[in-house]
Protein backbone atom coordinates (compact mmCIF):
# COMPACT_ATOMS: atom_id res chain seq x y z
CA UNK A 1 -22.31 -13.71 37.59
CA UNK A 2 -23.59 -10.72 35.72
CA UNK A 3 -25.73 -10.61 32.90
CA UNK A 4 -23.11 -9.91 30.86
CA UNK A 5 -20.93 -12.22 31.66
CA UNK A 6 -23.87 -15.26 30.93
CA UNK A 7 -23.86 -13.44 27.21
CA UNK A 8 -19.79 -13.79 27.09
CA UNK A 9 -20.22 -17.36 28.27
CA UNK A 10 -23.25 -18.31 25.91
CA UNK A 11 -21.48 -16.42 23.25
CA UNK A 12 -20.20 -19.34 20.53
CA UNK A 13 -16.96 -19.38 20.08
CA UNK A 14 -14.21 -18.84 17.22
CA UNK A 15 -14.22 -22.28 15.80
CA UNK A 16 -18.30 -22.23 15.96
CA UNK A 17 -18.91 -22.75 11.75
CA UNK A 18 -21.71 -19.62 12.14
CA UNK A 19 -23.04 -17.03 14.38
CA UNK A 20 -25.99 -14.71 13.01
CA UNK A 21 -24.51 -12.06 15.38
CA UNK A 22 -21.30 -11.59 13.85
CA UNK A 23 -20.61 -8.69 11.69
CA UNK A 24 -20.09 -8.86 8.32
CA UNK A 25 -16.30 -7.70 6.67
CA UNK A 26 -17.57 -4.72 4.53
CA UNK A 27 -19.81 -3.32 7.66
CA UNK A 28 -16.49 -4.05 9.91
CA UNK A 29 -14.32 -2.13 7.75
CA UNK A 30 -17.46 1.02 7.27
CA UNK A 31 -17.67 1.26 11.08
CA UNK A 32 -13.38 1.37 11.52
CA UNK A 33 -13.65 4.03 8.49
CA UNK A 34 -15.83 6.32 9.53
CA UNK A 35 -14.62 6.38 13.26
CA UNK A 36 -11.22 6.87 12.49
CA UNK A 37 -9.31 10.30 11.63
CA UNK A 38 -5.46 11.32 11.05
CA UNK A 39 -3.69 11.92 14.02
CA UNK A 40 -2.99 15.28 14.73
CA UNK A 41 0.84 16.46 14.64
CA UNK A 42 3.00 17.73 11.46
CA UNK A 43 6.35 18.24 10.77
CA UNK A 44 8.84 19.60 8.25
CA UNK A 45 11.29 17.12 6.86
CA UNK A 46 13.97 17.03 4.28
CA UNK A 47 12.84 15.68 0.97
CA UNK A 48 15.36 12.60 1.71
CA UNK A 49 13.70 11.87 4.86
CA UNK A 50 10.03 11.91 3.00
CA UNK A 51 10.18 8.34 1.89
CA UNK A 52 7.43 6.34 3.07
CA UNK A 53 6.04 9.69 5.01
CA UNK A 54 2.67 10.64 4.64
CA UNK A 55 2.04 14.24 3.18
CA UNK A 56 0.16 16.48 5.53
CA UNK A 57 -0.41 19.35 2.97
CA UNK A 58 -0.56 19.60 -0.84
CA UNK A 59 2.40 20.53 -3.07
CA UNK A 60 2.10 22.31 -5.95
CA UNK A 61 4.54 22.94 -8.66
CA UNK A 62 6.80 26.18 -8.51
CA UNK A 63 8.32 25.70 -11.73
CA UNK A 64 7.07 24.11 -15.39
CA UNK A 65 8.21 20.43 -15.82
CA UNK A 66 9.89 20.56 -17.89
CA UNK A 67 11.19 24.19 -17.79
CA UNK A 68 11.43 24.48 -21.49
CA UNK A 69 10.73 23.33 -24.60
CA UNK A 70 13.17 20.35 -25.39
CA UNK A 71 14.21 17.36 -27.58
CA UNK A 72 12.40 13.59 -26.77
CA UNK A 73 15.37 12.00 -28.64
CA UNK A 74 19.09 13.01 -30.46
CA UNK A 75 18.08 13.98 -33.83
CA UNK A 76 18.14 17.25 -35.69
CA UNK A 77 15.36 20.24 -34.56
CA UNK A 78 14.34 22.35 -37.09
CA UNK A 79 11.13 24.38 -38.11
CA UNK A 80 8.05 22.19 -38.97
CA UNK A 81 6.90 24.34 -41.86
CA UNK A 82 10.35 23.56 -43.80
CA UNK A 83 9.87 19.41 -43.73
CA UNK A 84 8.82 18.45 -47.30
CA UNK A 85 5.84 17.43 -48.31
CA UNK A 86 7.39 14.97 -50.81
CA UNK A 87 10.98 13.79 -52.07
CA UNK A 88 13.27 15.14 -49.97
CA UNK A 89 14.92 18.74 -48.69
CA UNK A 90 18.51 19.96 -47.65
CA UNK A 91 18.89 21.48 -44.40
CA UNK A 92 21.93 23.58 -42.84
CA UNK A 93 23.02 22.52 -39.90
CA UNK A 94 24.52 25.64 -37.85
CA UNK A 95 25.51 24.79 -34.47
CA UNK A 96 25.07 21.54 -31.94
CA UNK A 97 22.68 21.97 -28.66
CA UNK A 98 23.61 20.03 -25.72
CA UNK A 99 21.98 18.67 -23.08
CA UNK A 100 21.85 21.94 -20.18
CA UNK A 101 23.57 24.12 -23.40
CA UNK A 102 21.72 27.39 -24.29
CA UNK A 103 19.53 27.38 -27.09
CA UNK A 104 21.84 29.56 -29.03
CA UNK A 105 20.17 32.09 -32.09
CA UNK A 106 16.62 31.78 -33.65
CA UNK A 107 17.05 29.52 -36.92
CA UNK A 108 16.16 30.78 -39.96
CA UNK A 109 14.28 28.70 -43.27
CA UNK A 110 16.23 25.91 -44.38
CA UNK A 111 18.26 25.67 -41.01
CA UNK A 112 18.47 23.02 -38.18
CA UNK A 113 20.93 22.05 -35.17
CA UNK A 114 22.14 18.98 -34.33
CA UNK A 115 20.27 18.33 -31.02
CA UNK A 116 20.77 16.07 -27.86
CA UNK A 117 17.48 13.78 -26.14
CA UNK A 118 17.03 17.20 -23.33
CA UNK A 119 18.60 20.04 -25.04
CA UNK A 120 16.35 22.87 -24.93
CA UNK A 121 14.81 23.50 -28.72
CA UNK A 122 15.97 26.92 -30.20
CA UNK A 123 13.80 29.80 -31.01
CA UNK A 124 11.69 28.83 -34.28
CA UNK A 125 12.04 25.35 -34.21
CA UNK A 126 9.17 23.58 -33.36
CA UNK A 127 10.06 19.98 -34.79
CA UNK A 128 13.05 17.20 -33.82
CA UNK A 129 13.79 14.56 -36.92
CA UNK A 130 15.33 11.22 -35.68
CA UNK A 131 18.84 11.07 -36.25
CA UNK A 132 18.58 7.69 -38.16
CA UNK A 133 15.96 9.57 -40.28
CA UNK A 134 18.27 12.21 -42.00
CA UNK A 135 21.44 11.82 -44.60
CA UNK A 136 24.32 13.79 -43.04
CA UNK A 137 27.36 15.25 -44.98
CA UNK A 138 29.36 17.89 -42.51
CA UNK A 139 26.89 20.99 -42.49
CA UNK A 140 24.41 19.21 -45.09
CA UNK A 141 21.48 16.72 -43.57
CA UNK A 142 18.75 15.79 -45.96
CA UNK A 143 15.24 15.40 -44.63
CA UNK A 144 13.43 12.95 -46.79
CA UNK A 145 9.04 12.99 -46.69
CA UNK A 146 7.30 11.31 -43.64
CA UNK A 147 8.31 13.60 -41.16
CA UNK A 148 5.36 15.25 -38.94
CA UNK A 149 5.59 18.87 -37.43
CA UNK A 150 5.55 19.28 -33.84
CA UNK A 151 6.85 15.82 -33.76
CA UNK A 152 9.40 14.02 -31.00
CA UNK A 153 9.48 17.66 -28.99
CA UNK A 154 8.56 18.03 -24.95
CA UNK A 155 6.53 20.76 -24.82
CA UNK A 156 7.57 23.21 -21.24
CA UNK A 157 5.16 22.34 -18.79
CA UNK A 158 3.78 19.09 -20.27
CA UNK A 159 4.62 17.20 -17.55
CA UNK A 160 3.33 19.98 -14.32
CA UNK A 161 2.67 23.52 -15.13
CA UNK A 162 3.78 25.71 -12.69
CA UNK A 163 0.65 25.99 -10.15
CA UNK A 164 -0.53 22.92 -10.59
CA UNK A 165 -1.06 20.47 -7.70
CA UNK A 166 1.47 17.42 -7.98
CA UNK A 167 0.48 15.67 -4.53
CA UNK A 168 -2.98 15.76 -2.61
CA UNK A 169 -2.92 15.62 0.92
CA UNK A 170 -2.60 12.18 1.89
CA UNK A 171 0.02 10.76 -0.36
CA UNK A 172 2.39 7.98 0.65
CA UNK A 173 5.91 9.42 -0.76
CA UNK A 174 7.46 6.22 -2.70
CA UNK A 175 10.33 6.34 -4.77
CA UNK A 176 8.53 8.01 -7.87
CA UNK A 177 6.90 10.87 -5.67
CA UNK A 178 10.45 11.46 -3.98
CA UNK A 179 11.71 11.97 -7.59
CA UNK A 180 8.95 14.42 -8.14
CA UNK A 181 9.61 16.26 -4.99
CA UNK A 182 13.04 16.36 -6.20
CA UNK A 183 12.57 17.56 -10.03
CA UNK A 184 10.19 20.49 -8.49
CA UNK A 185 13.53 21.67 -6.28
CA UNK A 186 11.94 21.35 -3.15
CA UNK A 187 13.94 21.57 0.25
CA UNK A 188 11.20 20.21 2.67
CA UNK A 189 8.53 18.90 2.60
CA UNK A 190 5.33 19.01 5.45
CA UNK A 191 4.39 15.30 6.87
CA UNK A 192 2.51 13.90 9.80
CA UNK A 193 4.24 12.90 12.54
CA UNK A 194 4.74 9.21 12.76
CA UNK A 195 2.06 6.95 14.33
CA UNK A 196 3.19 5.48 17.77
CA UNK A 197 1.88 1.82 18.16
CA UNK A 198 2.18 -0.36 21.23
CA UNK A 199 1.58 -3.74 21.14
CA UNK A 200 2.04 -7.02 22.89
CA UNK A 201 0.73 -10.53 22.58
CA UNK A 202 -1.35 -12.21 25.60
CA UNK A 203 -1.08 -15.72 26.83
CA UNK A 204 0.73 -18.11 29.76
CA UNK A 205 1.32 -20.55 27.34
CA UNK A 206 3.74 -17.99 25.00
CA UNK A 207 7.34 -18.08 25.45
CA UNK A 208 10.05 -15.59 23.74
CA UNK A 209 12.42 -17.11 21.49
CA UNK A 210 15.93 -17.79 23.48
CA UNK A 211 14.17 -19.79 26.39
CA UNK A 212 13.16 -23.10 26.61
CA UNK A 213 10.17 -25.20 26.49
CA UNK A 214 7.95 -26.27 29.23
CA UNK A 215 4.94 -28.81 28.38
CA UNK A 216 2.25 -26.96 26.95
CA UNK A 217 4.45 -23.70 26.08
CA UNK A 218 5.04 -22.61 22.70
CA UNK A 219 7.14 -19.63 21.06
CA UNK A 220 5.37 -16.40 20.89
CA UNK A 221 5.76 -15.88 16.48
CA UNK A 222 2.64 -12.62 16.98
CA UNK A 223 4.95 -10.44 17.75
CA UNK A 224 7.55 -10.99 15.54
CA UNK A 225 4.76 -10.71 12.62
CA UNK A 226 3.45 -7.67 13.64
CA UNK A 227 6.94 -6.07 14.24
CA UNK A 228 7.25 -7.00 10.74
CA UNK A 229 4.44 -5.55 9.54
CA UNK A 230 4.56 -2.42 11.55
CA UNK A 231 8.01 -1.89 10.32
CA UNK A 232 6.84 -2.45 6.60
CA UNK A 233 4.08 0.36 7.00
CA UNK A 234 6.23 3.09 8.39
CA UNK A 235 5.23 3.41 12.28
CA UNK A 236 7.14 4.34 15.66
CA UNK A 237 6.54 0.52 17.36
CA UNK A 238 6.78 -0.43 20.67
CA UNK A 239 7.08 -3.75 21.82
CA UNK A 240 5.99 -4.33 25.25
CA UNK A 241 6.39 -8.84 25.29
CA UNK A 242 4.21 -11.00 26.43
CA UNK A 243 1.81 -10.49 29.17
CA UNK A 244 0.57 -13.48 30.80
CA UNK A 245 -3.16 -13.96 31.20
CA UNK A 246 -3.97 -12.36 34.64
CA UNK A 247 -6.28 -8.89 34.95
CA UNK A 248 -4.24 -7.32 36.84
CA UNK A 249 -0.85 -7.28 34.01
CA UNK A 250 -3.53 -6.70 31.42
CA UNK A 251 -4.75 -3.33 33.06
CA UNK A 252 -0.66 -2.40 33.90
CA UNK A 253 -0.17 -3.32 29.89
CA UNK A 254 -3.31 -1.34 28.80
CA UNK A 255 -2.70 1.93 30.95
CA UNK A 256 0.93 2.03 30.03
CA UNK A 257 0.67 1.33 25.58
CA UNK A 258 -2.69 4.15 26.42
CA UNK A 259 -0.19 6.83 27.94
CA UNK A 260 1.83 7.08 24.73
CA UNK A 261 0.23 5.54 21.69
CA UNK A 262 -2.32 6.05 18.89
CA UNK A 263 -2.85 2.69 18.56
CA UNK A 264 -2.66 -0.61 20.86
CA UNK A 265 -2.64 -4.07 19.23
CA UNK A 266 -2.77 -7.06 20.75
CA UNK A 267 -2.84 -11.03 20.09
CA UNK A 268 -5.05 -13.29 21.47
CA UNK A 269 -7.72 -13.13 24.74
CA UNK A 270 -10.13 -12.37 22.18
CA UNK A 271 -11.95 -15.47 22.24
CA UNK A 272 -14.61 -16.62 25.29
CA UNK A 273 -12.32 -18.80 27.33
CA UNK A 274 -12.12 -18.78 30.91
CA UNK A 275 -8.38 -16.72 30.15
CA UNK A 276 -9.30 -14.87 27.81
CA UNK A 277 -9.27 -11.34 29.96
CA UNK A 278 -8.66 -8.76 27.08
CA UNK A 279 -12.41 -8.22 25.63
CA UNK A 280 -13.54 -7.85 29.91
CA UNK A 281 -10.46 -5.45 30.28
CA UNK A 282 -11.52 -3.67 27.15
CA UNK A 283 -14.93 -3.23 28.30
CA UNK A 284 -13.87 -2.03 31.45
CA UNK A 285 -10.98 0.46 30.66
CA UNK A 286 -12.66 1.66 27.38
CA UNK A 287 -14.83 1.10 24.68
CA UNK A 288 -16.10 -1.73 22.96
CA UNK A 289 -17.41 -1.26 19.25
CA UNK A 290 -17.41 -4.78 18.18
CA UNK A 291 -15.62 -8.32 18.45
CA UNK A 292 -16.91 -10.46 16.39
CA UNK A 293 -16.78 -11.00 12.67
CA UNK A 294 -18.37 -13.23 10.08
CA UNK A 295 -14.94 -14.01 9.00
CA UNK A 296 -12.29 -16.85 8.72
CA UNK A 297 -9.97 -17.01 9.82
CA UNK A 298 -9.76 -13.94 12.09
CA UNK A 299 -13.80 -13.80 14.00
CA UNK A 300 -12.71 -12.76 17.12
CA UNK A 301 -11.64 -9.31 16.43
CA UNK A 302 -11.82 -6.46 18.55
CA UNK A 303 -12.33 -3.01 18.33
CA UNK A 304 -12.58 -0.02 20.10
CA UNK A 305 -10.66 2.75 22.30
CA UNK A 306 -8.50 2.70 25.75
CA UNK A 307 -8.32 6.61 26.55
CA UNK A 308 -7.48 8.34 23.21
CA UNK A 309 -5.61 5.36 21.52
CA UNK A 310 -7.37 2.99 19.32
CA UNK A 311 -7.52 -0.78 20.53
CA UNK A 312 -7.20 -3.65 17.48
CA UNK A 313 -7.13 -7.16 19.95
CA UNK A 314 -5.95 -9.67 17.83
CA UNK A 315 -6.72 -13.38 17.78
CA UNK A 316 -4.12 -15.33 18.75
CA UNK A 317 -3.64 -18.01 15.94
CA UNK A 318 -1.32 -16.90 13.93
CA UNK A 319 -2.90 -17.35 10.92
CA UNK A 320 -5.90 -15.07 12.02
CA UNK A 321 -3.33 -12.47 12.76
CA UNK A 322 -2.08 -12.13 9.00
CA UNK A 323 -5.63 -11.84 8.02
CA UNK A 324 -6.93 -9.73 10.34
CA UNK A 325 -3.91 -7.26 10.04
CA UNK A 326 -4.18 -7.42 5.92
CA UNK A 327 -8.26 -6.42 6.23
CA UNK A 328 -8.32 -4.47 8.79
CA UNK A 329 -5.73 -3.48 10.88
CA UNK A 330 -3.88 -2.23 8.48
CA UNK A 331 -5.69 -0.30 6.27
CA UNK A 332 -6.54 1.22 9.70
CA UNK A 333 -3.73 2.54 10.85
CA UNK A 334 -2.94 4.12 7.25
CA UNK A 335 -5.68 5.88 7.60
CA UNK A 336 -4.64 7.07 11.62
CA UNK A 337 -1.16 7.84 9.61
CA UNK A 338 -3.30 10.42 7.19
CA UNK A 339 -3.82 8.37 4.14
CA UNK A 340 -6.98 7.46 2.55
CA UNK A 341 -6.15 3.72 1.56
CA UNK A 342 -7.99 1.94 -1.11
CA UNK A 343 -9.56 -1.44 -1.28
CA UNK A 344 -6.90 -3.78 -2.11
CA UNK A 345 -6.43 -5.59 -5.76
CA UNK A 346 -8.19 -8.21 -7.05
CA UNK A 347 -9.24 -9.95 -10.00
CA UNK A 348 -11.09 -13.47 -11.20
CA UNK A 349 -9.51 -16.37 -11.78
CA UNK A 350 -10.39 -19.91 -11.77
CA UNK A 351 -10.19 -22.29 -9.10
CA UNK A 352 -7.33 -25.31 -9.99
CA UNK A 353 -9.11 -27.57 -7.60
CA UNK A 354 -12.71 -27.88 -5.59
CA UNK A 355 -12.88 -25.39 -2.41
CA UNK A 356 -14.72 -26.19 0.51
CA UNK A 357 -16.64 -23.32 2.10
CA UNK A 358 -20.13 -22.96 4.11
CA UNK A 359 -22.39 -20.32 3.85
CA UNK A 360 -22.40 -16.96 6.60
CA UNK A 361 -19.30 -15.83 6.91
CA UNK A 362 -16.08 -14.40 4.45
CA UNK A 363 -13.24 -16.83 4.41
CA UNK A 364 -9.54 -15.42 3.20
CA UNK A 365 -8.26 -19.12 1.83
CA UNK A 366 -3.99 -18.86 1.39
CA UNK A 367 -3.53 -19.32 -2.22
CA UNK A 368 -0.60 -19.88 -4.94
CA UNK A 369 -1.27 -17.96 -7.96
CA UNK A 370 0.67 -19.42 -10.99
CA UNK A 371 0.40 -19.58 -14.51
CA UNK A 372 -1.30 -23.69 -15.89
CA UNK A 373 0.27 -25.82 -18.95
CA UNK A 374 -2.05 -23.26 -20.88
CA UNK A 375 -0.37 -19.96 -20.17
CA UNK A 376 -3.42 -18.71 -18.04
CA UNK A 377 -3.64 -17.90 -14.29
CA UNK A 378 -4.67 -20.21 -11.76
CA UNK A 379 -5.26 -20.45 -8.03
CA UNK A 380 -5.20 -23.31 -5.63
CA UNK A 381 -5.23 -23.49 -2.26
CA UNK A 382 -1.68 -23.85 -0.07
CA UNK A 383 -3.72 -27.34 1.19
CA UNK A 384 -4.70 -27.25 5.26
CA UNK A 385 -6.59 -24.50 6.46
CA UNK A 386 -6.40 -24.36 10.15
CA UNK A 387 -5.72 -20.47 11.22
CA UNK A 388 -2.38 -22.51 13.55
CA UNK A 389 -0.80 -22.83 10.31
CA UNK A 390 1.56 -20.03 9.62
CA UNK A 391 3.82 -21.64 7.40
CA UNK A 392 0.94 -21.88 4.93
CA UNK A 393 1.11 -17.91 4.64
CA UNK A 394 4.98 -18.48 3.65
CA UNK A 395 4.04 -20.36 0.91
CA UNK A 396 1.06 -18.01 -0.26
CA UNK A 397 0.99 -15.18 -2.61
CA UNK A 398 -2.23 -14.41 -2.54
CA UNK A 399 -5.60 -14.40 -0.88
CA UNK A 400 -8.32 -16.34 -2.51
CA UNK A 401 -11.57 -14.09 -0.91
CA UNK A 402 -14.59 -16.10 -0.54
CA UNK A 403 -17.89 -13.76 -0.35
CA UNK A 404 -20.40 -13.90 2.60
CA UNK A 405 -23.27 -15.91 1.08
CA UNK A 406 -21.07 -18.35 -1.34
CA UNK A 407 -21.31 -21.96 -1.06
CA UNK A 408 -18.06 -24.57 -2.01
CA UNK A 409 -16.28 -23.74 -4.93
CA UNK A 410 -15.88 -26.32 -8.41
CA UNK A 411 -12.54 -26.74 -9.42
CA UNK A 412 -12.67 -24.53 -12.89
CA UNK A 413 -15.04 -21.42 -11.50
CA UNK A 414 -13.92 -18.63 -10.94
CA UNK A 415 -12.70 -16.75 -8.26
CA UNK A 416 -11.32 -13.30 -6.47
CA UNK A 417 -8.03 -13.65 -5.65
CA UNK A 418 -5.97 -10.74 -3.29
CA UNK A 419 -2.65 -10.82 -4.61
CA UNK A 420 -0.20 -10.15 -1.13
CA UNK A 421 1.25 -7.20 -3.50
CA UNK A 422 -2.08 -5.27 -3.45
CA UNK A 423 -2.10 -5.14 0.33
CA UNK A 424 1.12 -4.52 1.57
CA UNK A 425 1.93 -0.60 0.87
């Protein structure tokens, strides 16, 4: 036996309560950061097939948004110097603008239109008075006091002015930035290709759903998670099954998900068992830049490369995998995909009951965030725990993040809670 295999042996393992040696989440996250860059590849795609695309260029505005002056609301535009400084003045009203209509003729003192919420504002108007504000009698509409120039009007290019950059490199086109792309007329749009990801879970014990039960076999739910998940974000997956835990399939697996993807994830054979071949494979095939994380659930992550494609290896409770994926994984691939993603939200709250934590390491608690008797929020813990428990995620909305050096929690202090909404994109 090598000397490094006497370190994997002597190395404690996941359910060990601390290890000085593990890495701590915020220098995990700096060390995936700063290793990782977009892959390279863009494309041109219809503005309908933008959504959820990442933007591989900036786009700037080739038109004023609006186009033109226009009315915020249906009312009556007329020139601001003409509203009365007290009592009340009689207007003419000369024509109606419609929404799309032409302005129609400059107005002249003492004049106004009848104007729709978008029709553009005439020459020499600079004002819009509410329709419920005015006294109309066929051409005749009375003004009273009150009124402020310049008021209720969208000024042309008060939204973008033609030039200006709408979208930075790096944007994740959602429904609102589709409706941009659209209001500035644009055809295409340039994106990065999408990110390929291969990935597979490890184990003899897994089974796929559809076949039955030996002793000691359980249903494989990793991959189904992670299809999930990699669906959610956007990605070209592949799912290659279950590979059993023998060196041999794990270097087929490896070489294969290497030949065609950015990224490879995998769950479980993370940890120091006797089967646990993916870390020894890792080491052997590629690169190893760390496994082990002052973290719970989720320490034995690893990290690193297999040819050009980046390796996340998973551990295989399924509980760990949420985590793991939400704090790291993730965030990871977004960034491989061209974006520059942002710490998740979070805010204080206090604790409904007493938490239980030790010292050394980051724990990501499930937690149901609801409102007490008194109207304020609240979190408390989904009850058990153990990183096996994946229906305890189901019934979470929220992380409750419990720093490095903190100690058990009082029911009543505060907090940081990671709302499930300010992680998934």
């Amino acid at each position: 036996m090598t000397e490094s295999d006497n370190a994997v042996q002597n190395d404690p393992s996941c359910r060990d309560d601390h290890d000085p040696q593990s890495l701590p989440v915020a220098a995990a996250w700096e060390r995936i950061r700063t290793e990782l860059q977009p892959v390279r590849g863009v494309e041109q795609v219809a503005v309908r097939q933008a959504l959820g695309r990442i933007l591989a260029g900036a786009v700037h505005s080739t038109v004023d948004v609006p186009g033109h002056d226009n009315a915020a609301m249906d009312g009556y535009a007329l020139r601001g110097q003409d509203l009365p400084a007290e009592d009340a003045r009689d207007f003419r009203c000369v024509r109606t603008v419609l929404a799309g209509a032409p302005p129609g003729a400059e107005l002249g003192p003492g004049e106004c239109v009848r104007i729709m919420t978008g029709a553009p504002i005439p020459p020499g108007a600079d004002t819009v008075v509410m329709q419920e504000n005015v006294r109309a009698d066929g051409d005749r509409v009375e003004v009273r006091a009150g009124e402020a120039p310049g008021q209720h009007v969208r000024a042309a290019g008060e939204d973008l002015a033609r030039g200006s950059r709408v979208f930075a490199p790096g944007t994740r086109v959602g429904p609102a930035e589709l409706g941009m792309l659209g209001s500035l007329g644009l055809v295409e749009v340039p994106v990065y290709r999408r990110l390929r990801v291969a990935f597979f879970s490890t184990g003899d014990e897994l089974r796929t759903a559809g076949s039955s039960l030996e002793p000691g076999q359980i249903y494989d739910s990793n991959r189904y998670t992670l299809f999930a998940m990699l669906q959610r974000l956007g990605v070209e997956a592949t799912d290659m099954g279950v590979v059993g835990d023998d060196p041999a399939a794990l270097e087929t697996a490896f070489t294969d998900a290497a030949s065609f993807a950015d990224a490879i994830i995998t769950s479980g054979g993370v940890s120091v068992g006797e089967a646990d071949f993916v870390k020894e494979q890792l080491a052997r095939l590629g690169q190893v830049g760390f496994w082990k994380l002052a973290m719970r659930p989720g320490r034995p992550l690893a990290f690193g490369t297999i040819g050009q494609a980046r390796f996340f290896g998973l551990p295989g409770n399924p509980v760990s995998v949420v985590a793991t994926w939400y704090q790291f994984v993730q965030p990871a691939l977004r960034r491989l995909m061209g974006e520059n993603p942002q710490p998740p939200t979070t805010f204080r709250v206090r604790a409904a009951a007493d938490l239980r934590k030790r010292p050394g390491r980051t724990e990501f608690q499930r937690g149901i965030l609801r409102r007490d008797e008194h109207g304020e929020l609240a979190v408390t813990t989904t009850g058990g725990q153990g990183s096996g428990m994946l229906h305890s995620v189901s019934l979470a909305n929220c992380f409750i993040v419990l720093p490095h050096d903190a100690g058990n929690v009082t029911a009543g202090d505060y907090v940081e809670v990671q709302p499930f909404e300010g992680v998934c994109p």
